[in-house]
PDB file of N, CA and C in Angstrom:
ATOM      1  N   UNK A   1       0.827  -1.191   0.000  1.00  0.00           N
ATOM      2  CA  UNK A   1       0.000   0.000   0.000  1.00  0.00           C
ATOM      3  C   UNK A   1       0.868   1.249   0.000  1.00  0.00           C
ATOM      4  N   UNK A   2       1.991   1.275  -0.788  1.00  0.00           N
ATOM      5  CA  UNK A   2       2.966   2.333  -0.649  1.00  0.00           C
ATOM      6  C   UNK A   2       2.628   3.181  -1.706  1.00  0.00           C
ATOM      7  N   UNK A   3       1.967   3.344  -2.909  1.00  0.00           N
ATOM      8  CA  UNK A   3       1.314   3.658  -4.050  1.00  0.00           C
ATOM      9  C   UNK A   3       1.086   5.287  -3.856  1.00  0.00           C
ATOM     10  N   UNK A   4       0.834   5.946  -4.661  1.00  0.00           N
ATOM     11  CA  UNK A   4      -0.035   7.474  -4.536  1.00  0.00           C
ATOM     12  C   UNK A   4      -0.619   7.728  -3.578  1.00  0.00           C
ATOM     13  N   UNK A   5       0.139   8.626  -2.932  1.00  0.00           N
ATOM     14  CA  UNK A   5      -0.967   8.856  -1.182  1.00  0.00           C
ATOM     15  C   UNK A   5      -1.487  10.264  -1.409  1.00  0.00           C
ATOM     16  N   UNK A   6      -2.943  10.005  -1.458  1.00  0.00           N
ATOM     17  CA  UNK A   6      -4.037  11.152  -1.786  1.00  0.00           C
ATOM     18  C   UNK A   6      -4.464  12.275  -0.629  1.00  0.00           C
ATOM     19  N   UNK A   7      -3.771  11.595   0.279  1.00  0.00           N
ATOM     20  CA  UNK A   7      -3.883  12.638   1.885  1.00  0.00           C
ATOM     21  C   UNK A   7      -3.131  11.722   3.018  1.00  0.00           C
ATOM     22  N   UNK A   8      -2.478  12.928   3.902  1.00  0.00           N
ATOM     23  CA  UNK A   8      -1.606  12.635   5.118  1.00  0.00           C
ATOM     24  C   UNK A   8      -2.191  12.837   5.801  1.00  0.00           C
ATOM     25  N   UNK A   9      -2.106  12.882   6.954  1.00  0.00           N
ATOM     26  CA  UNK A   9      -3.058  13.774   7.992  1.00  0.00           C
ATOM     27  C   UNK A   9      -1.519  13.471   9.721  1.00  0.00           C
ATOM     28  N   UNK A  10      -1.153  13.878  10.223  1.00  0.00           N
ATOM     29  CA  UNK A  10      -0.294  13.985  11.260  1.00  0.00           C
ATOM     30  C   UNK A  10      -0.857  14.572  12.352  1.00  0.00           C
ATOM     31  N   UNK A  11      -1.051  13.798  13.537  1.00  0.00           N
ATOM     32  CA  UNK A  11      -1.855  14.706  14.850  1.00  0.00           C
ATOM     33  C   UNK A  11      -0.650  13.814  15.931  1.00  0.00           C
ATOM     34  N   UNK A  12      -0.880  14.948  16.952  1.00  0.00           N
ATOM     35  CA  UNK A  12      -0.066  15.171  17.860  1.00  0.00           C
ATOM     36  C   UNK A  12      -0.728  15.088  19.226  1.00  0.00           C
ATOM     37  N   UNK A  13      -0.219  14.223  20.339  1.00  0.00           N
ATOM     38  CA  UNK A  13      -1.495  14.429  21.478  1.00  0.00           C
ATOM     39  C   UNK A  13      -0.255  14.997  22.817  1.00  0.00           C
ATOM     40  N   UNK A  14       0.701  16.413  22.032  1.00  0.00           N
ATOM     41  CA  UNK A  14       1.315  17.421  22.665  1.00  0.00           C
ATOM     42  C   UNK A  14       0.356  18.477  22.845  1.00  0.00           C
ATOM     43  N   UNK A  15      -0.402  18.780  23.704  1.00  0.00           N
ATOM     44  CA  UNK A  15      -1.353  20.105  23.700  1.00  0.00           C
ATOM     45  C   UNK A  15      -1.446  20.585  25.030  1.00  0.00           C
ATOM     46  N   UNK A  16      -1.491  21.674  25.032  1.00  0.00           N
ATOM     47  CA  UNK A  16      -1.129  22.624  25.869  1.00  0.00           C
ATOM     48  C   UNK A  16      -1.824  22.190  27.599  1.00  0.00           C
ATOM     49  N   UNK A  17      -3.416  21.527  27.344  1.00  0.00           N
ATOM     50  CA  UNK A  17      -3.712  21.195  28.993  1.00  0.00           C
ATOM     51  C   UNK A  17      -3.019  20.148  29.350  1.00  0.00           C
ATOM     52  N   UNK A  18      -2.652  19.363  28.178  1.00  0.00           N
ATOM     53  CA  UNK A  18      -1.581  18.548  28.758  1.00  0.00           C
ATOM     54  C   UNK A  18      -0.224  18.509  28.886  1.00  0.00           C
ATOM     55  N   UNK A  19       0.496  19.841  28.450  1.00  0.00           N
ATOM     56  CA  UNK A  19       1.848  20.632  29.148  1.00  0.00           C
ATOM     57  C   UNK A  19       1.386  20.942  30.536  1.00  0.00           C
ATOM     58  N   UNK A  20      -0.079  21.398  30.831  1.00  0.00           N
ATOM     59  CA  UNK A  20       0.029  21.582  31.918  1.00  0.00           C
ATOM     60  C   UNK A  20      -0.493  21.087  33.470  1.00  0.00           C
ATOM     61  N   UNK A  21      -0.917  19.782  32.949  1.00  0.00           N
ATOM     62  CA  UNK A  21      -0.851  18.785  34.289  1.00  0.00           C
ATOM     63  C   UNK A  21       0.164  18.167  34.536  1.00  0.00           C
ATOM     64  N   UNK A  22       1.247  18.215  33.450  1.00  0.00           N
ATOM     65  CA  UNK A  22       2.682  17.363  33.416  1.00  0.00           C
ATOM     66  C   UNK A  22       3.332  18.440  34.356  1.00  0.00           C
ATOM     67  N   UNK A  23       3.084  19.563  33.824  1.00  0.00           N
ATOM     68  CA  UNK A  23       3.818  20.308  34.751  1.00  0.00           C
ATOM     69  C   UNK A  23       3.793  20.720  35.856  1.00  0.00           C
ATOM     70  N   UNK A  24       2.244  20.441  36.426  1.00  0.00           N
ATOM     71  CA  UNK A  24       1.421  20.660  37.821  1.00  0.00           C
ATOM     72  C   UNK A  24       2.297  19.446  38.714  1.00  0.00           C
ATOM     73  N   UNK A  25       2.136  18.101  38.055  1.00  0.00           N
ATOM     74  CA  UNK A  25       2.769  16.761  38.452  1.00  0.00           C
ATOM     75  C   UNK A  25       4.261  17.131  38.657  1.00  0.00           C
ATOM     76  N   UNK A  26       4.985  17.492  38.108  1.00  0.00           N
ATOM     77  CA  UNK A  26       6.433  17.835  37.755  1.00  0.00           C
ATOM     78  C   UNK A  26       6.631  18.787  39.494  1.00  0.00           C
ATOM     79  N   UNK A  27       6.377  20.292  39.038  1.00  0.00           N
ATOM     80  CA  UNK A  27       6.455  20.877  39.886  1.00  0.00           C
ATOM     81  C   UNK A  27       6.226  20.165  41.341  1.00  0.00           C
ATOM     82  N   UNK A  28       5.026  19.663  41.592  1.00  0.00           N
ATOM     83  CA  UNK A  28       4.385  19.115  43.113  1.00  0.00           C
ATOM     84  C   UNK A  28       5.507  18.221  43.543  1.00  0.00           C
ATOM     85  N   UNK A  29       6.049  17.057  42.547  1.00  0.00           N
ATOM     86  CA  UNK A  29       6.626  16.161  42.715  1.00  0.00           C
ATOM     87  C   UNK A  29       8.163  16.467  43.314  1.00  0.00           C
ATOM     88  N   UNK A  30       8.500  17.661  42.579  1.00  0.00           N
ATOM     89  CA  UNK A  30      10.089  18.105  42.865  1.00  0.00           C
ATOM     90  C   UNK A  30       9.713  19.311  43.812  1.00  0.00           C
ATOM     91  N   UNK A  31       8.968  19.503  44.337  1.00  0.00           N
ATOM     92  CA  UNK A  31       8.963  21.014  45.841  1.00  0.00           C
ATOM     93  C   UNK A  31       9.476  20.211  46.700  1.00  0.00           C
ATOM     94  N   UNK A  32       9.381  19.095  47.186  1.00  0.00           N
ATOM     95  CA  UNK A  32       9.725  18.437  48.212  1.00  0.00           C
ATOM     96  C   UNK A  32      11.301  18.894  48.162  1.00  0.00           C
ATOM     97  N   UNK A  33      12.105  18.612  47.083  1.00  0.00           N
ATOM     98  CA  UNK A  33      13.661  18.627  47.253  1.00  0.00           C
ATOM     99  C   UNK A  33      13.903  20.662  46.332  1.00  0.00           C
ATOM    100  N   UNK A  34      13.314  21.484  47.026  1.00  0.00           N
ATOM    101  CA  UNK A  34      13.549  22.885  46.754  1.00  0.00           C
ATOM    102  C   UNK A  34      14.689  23.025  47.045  1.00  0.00           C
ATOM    103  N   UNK A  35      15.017  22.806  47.862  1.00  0.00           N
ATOM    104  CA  UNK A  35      15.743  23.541  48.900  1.00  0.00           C
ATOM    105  C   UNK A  35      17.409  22.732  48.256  1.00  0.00           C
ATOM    106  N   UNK A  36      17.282  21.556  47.696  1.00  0.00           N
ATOM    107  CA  UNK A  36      18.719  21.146  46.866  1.00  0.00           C
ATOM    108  C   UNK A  36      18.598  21.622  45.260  1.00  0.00           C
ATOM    109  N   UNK A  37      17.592  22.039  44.988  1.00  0.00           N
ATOM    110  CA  UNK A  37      17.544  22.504  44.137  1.00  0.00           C
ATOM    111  C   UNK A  37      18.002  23.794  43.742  1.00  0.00           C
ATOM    112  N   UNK A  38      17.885  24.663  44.752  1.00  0.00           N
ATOM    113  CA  UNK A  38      18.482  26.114  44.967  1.00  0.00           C
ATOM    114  C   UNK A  38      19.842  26.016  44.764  1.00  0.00           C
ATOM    115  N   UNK A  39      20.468  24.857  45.886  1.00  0.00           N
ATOM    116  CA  UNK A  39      21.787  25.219  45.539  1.00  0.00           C
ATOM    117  C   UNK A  39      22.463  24.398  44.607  1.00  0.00           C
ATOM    118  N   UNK A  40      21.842  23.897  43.675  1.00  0.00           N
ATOM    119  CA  UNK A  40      22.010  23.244  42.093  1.00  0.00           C
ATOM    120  C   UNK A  40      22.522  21.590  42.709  1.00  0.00           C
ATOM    121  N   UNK A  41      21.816  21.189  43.569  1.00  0.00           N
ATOM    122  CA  UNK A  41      22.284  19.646  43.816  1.00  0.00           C
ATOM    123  C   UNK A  41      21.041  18.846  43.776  1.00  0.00           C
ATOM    124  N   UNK A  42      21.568  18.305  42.417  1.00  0.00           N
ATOM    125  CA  UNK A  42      20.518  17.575  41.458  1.00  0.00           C
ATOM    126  C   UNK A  42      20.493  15.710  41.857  1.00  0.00           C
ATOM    127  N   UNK A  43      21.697  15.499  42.662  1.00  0.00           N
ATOM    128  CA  UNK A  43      21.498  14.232  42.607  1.00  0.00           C
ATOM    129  C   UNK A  43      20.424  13.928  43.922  1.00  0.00           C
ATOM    130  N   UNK A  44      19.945  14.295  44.709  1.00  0.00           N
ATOM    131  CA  UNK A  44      18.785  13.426  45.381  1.00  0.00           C
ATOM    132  C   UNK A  44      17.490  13.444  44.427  1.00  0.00           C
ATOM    133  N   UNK A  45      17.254  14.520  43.343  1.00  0.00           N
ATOM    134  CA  UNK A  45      16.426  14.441  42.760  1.00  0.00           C
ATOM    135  C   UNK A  45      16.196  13.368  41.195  1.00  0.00           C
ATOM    136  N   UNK A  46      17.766  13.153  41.627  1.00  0.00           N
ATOM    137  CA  UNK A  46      17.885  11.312  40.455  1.00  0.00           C
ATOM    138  C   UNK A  46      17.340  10.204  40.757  1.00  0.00           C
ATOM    139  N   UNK A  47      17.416  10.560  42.084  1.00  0.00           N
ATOM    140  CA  UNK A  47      17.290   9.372  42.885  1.00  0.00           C
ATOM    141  C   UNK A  47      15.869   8.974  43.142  1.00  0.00           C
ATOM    142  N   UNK A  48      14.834  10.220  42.782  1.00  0.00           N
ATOM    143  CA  UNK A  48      13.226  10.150  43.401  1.00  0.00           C
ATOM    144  C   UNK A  48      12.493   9.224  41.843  1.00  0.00           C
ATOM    145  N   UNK A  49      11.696   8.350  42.072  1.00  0.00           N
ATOM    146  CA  UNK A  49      11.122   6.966  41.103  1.00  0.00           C
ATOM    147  C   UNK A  49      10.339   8.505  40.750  1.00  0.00           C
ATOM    148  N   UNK A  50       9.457   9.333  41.316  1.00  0.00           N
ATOM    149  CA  UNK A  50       9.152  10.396  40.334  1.00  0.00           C
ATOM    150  C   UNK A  50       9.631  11.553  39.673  1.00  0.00           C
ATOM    151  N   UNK A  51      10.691  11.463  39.300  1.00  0.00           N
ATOM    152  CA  UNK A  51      12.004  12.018  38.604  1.00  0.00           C
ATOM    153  C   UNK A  51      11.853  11.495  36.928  1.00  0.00           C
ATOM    154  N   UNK A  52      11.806  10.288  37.298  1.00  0.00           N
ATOM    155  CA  UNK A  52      12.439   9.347  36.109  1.00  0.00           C
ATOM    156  C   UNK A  52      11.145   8.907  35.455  1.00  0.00           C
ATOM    157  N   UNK A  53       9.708   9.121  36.312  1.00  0.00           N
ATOM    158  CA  UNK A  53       8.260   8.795  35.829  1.00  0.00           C
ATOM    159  C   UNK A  53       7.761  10.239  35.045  1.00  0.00           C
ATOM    160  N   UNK A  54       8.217  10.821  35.288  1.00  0.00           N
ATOM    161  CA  UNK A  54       7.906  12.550  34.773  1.00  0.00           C
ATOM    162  C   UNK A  54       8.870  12.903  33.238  1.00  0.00           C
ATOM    163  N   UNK A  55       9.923  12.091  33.767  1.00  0.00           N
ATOM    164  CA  UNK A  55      11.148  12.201  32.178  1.00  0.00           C
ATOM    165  C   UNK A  55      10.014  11.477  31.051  1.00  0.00           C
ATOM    166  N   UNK A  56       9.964  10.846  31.413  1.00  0.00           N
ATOM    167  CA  UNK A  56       9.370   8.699  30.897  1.00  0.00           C
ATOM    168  C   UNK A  56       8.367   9.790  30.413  1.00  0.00           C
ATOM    169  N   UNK A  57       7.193  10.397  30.745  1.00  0.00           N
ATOM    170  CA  UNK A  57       5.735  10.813  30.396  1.00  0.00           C
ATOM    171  C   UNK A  57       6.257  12.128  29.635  1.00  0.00           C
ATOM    172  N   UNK A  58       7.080  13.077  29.767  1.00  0.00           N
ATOM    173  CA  UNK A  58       7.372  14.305  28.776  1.00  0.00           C
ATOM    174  C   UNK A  58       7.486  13.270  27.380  1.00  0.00           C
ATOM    175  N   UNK A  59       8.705  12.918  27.709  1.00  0.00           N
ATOM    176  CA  UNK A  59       9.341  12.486  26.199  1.00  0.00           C
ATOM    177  C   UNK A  59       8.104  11.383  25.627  1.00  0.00           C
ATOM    178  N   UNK A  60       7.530  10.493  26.442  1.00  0.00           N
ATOM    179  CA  UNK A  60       6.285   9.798  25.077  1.00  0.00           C
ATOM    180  C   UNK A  60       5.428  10.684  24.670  1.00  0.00           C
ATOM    181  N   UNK A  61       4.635  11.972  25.481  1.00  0.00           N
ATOM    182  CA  UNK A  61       3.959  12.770  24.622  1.00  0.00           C
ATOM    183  C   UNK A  61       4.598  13.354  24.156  1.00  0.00           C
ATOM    184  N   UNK A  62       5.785  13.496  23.497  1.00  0.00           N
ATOM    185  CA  UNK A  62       6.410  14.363  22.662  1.00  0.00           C
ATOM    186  C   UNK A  62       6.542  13.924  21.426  1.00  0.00           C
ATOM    187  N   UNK A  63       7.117  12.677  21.651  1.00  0.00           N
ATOM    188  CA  UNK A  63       7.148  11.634  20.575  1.00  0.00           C
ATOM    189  C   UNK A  63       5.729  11.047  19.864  1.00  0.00           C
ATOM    190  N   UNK A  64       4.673  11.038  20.878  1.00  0.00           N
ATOM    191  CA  UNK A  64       3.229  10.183  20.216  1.00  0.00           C
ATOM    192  C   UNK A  64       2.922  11.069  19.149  1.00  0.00           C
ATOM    193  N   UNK A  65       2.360  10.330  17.997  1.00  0.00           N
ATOM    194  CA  UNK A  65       2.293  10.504  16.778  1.00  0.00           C
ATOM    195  C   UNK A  65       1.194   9.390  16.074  1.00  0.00           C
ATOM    196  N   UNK A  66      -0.152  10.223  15.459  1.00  0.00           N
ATOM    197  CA  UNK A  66      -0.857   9.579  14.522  1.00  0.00           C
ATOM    198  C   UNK A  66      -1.080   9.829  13.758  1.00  0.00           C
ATOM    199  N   UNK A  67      -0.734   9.363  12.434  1.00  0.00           N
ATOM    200  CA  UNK A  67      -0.253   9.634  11.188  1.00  0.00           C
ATOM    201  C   UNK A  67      -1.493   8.843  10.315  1.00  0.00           C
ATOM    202  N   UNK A  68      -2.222   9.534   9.656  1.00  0.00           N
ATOM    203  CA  UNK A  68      -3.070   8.588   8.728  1.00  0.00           C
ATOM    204  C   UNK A  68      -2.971   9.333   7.460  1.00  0.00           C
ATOM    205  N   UNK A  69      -3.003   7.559   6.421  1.00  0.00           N
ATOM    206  CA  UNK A  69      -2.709   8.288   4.974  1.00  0.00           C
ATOM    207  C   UNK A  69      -4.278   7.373   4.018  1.00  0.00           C
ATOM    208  N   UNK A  70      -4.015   8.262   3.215  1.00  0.00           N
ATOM    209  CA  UNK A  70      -5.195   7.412   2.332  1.00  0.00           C
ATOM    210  C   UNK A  70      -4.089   7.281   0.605  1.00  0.00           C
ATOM    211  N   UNK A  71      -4.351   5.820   0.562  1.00  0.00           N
ATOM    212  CA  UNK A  71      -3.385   5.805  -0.955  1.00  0.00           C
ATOM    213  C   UNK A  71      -4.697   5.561  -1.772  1.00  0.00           C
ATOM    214  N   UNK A  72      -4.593   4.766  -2.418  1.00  0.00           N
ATOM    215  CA  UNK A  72      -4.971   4.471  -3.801  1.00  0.00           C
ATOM    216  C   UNK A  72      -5.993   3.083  -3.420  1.00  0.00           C
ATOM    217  N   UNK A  73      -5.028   2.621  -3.071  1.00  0.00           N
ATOM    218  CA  UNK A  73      -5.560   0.433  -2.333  1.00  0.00           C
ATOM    219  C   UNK A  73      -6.024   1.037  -1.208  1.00  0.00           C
ATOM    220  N   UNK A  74      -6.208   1.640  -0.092  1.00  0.00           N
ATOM    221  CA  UNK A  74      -6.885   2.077   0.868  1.00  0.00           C
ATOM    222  C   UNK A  74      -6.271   2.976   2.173  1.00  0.00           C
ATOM    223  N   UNK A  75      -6.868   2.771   3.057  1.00  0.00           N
ATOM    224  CA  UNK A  75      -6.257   3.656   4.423  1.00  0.00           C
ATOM    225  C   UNK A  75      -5.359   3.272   5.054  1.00  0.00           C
ATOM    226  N   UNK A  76      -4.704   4.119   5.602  1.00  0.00           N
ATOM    227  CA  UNK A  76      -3.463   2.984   6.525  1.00  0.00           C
ATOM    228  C   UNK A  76      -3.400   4.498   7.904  1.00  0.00           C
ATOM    229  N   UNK A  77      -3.154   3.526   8.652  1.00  0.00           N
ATOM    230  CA  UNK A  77      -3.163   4.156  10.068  1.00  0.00           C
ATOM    231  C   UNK A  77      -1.724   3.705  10.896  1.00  0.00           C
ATOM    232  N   UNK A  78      -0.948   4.831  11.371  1.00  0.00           N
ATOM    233  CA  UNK A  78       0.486   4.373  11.759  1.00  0.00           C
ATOM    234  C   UNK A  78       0.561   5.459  13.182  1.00  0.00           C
ATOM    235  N   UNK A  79       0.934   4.427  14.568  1.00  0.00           N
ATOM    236  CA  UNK A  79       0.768   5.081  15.466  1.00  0.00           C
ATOM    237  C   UNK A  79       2.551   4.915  15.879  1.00  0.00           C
ATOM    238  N   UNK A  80       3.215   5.978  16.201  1.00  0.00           N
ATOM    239  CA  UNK A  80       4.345   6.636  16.549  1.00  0.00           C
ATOM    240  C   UNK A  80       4.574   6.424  17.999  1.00  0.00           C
ATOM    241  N   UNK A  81       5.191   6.270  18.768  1.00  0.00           N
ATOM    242  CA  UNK A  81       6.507   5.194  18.503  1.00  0.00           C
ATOM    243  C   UNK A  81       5.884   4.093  18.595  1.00  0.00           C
ATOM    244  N   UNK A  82       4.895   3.546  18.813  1.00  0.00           N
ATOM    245  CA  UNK A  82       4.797   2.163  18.476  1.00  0.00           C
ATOM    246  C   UNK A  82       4.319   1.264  17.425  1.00  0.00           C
ATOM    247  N   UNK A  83       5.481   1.123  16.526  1.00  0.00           N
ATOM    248  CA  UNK A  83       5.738   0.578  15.170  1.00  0.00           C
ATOM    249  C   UNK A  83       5.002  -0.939  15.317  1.00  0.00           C
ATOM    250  N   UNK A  84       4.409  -1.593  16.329  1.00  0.00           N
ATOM    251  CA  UNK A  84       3.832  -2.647  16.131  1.00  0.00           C
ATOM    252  C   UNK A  84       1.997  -2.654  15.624  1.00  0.00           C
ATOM    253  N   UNK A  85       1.690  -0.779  15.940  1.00  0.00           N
ATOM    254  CA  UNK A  85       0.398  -1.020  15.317  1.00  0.00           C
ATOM    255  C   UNK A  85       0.225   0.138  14.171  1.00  0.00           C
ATOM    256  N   UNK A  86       0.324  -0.657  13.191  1.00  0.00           N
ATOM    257  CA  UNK A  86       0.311  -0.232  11.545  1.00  0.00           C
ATOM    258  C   UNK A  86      -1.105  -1.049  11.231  1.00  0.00           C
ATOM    259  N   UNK A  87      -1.952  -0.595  11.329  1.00  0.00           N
ATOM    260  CA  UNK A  87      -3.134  -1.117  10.236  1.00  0.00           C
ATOM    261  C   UNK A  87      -3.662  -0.502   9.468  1.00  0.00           C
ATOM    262  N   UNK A  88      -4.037  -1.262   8.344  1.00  0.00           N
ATOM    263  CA  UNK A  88      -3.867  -0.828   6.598  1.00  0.00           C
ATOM    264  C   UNK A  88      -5.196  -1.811   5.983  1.00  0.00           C
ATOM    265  N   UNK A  89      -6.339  -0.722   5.838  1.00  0.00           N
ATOM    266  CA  UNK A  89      -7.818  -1.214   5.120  1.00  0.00           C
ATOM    267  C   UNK A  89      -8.175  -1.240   4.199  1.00  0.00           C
ATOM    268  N   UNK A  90      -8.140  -2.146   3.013  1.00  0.00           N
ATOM    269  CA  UNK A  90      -8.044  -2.173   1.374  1.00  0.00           C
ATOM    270  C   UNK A  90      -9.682  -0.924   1.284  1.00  0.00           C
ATOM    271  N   UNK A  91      -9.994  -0.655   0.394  1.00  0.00           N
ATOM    272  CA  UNK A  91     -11.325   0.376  -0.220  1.00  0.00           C
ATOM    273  C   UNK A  91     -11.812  -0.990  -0.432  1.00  0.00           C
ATOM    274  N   UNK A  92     -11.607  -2.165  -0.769  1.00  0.00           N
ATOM    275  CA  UNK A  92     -12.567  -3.050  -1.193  1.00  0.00           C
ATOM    276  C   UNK A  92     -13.349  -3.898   0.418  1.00  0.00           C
ATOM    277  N   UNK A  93     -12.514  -3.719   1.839  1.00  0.00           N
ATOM    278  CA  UNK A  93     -13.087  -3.848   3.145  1.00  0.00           C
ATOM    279  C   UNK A  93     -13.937  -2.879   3.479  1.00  0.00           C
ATOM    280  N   UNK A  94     -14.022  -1.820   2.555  1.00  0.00           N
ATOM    281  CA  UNK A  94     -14.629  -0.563   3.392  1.00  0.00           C
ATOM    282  C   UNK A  94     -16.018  -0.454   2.564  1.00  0.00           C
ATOM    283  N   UNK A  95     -17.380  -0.067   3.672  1.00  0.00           N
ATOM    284  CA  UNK A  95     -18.662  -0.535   2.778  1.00  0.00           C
ATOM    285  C   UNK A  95     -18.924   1.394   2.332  1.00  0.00           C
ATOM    286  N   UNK A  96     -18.642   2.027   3.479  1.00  0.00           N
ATOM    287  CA  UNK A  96     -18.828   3.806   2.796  1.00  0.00           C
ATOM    288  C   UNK A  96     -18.078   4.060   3.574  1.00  0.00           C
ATOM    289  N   UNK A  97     -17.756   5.506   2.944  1.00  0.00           N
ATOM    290  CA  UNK A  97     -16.913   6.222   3.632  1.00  0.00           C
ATOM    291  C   UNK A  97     -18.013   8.100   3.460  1.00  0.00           C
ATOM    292  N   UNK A  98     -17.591   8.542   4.115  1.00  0.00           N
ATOM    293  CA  UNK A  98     -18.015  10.111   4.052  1.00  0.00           C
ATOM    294  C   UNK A  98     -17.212  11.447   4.792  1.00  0.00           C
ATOM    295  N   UNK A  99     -16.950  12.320   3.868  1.00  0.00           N
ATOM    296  CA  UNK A  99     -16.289  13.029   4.646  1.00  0.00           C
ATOM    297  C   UNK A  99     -17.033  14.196   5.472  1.00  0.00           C
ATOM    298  N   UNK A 100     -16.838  14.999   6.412  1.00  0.00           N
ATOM    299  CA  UNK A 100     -18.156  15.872   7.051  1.00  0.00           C
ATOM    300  C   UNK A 100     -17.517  16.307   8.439  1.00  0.00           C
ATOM    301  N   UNK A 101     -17.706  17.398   8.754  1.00  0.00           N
ATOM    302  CA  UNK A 101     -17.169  18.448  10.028  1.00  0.00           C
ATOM    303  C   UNK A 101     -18.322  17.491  11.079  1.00  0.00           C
ATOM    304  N   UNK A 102     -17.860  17.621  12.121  1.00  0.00           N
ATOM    305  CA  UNK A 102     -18.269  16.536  13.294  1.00  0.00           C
ATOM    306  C   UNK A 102     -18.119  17.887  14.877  1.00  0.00           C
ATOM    307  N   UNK A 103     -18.356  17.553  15.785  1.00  0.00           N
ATOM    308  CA  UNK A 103     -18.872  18.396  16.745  1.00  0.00           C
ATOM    309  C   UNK A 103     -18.275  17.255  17.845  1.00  0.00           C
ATOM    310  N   UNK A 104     -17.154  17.243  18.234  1.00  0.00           N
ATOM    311  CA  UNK A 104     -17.160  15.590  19.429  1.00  0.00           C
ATOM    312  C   UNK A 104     -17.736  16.353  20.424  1.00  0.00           C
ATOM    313  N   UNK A 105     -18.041  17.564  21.001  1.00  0.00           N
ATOM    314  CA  UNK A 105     -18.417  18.360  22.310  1.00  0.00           C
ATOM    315  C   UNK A 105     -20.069  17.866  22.144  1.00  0.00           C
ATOM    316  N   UNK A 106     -20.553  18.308  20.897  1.00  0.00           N
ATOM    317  CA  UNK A 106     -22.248  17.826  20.846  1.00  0.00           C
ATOM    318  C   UNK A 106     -22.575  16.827  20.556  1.00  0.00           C
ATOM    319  N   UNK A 107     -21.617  16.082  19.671  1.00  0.00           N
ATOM    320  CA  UNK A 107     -22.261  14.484  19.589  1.00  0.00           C
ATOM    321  C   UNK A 107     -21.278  13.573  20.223  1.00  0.00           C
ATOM    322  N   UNK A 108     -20.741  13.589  20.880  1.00  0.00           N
ATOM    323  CA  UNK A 108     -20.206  12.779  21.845  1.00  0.00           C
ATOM    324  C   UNK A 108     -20.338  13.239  23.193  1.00  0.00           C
ATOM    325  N   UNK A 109     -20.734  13.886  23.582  1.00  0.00           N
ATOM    326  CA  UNK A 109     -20.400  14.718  24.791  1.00  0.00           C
ATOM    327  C   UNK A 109     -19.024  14.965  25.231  1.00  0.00           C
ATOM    328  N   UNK A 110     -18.319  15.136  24.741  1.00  0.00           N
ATOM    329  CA  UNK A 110     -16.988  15.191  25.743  1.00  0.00           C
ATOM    330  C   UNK A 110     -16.546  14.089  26.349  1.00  0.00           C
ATOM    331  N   UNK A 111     -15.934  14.246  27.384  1.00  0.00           N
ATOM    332  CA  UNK A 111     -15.164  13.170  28.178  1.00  0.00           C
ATOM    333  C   UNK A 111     -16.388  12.862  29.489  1.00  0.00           C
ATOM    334  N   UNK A 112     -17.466  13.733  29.837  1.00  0.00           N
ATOM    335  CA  UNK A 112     -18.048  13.348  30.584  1.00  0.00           C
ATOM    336  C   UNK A 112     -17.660  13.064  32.274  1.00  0.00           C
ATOM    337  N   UNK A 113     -16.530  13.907  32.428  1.00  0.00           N
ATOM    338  CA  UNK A 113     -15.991  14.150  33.927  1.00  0.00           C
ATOM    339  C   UNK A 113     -16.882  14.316  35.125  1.00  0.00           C
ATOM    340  N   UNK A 114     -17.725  15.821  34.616  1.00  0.00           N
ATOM    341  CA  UNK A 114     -18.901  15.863  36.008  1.00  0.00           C
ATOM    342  C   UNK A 114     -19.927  14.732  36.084  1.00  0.00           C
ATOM    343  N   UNK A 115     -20.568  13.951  34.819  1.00  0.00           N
ATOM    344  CA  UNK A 115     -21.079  13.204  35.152  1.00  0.00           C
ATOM    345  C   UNK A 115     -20.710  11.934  36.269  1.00  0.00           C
ATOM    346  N   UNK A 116     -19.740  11.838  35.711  1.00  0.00           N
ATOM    347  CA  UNK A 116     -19.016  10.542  36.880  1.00  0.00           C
ATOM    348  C   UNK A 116     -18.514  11.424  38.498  1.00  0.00           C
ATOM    349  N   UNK A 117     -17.687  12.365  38.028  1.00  0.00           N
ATOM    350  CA  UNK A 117     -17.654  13.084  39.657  1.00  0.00           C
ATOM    351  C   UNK A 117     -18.992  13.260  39.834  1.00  0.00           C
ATOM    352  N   UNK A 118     -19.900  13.494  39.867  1.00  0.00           N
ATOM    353  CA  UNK A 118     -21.575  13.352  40.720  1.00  0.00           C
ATOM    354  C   UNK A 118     -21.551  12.508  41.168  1.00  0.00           C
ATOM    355  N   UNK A 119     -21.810  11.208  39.934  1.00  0.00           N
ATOM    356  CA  UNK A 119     -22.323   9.718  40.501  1.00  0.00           C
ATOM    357  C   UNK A 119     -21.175   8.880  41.576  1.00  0.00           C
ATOM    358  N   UNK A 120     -20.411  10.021  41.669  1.00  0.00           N
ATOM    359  CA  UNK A 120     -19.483   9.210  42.801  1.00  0.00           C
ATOM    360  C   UNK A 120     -19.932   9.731  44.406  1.00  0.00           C
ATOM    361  N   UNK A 121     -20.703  10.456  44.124  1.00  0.00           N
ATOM    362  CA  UNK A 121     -21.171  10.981  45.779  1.00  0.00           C
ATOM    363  C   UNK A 121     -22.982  10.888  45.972  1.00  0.00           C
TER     364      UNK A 121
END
């Protein structure tokens, strides 16, 4: 399916509310060791398992990557860094297709947060 590719499409799940719970997490996690931090002594903060869990979570959303192409023989879907899920749908598996502006806030509702924080009390 390497043939004439009629559209790319590249999305990124780097976005800004999620710079900033990484960084809410980040910050909270390293106040504890301020005070070696001031005077630039970085190694107790090597040493904290949330040091190295905060590195680990920057760099995969930096790197995550979904890449969809449409060729000729059909769709192919390639998720970044993990090269084990490549799936690729001939036009002859596919019964319609349609293209059309979508609303996920009105027809999906969202993520649906307050509903579940309610039903938890």
């Amino acid at each position: 399916m390497k043939s004439n590719t009629l559209y790319t499409d590249n999305q990124s799940f780097f976005s800004w509310w999620l710079c900033l719970i990484l960084l809410t997490v980040s910050v909270a996690s390293f106040s504890v060791h301020w005070h070696d931090l001031l005077r630039l002594d970085f190694v107790p903060l090597f040493q904290l398992p949330g040091f190295w869990i905060n590195l680990i979570l920057w760099g995969l959303f930096a790197v995550l990557r979904l890449k969809t192409m449409i060729h000729e023989e059909g769709v192919e879907v390639h998720f970044f860094p993990f090269n084990f899920y490549r799936k690729r749908v001939q036009w002859s598996d596919i019964q319609s297709i349609e293209v059309r502006k979508y609303n996920p806030i009105g027809e999906f509702g969202g993520l649906d947060w307050t509903a579940e924080f309610i039903s938890i009390f």
